[in-house]
Protein backbone atom coordinates (compact mmCIF):
# COMPACT_ATOMS: atom_id res chain seq x y z
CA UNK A 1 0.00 0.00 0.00
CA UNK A 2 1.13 3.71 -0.78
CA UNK A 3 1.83 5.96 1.84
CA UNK A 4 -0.70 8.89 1.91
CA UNK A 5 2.38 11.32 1.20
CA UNK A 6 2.70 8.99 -2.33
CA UNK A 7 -1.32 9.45 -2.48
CA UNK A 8 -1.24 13.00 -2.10
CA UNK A 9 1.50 13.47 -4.91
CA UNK A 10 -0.56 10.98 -7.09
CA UNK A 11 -3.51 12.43 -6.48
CA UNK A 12 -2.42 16.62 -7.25
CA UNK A 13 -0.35 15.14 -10.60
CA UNK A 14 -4.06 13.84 -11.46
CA UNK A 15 -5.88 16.83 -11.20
CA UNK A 16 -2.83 19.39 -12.64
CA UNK A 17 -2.71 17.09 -15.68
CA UNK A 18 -6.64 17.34 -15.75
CA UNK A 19 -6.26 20.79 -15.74
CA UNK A 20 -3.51 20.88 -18.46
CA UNK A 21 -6.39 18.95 -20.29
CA UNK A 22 -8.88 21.45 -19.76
CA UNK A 23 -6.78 24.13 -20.67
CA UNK A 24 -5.34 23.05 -23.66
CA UNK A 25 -8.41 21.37 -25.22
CA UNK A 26 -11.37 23.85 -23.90
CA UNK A 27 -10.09 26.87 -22.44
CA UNK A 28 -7.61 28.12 -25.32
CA UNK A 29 -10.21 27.53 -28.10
CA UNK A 30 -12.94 29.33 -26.38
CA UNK A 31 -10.75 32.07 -25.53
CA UNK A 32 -9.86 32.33 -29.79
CA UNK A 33 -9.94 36.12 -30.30
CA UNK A 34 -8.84 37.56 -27.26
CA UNK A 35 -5.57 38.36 -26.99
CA UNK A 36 -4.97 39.20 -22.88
CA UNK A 37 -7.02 35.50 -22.36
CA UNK A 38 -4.94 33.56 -25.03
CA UNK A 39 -1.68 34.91 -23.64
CA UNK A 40 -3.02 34.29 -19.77
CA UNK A 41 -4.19 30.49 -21.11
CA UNK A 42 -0.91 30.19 -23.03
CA UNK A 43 0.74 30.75 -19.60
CA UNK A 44 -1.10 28.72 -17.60
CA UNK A 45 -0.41 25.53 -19.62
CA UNK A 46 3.35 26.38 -19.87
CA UNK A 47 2.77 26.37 -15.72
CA UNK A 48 0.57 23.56 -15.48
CA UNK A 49 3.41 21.36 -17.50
CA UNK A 50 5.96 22.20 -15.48
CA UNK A 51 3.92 21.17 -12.34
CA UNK A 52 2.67 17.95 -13.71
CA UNK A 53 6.57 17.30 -15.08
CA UNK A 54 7.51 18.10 -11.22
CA UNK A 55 5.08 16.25 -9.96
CA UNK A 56 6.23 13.26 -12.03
CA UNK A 57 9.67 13.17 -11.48
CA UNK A 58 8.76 13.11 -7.66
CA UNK A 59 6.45 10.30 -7.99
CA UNK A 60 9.39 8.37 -9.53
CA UNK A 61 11.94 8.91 -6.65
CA UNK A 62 9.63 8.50 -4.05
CA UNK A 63 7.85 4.79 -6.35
CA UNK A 64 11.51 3.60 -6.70
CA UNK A 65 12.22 4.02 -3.00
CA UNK A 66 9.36 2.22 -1.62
């Protein structure tokens, strides 16, 4: 069984990678036109995969020590 600190970095690389999801395949196409939204959208995603590539590389370390 996981510890709940493994959970709980499981669990947030879920929902930021849901997010990135949303972003990328919802948010930036119904933002089309607007130039302040597109560029705050365009950020947020560039965010968002740098958490969820975080997030990853901590799941490894802590998976590979358990």
């Amino acid at each position: 069984m996981l510890s709940n600190h493994i959970y709980n970095l499981l669990l947030q690389l879920t929902q930021e990678h849901k997010s990135l999801w949303r972003i990328k395949n919802h948010y930036l196409t119904d933002s089309a036109g607007c130039e302040e939204c597109d560029r705050f959208w365009g950020k947020m995603a560039e965010d968002k995969e740098a958490h969820v590539q975080e997030l990853l590389e901590l799941v490894k370390t802590h998976l590979a020590r358990s």
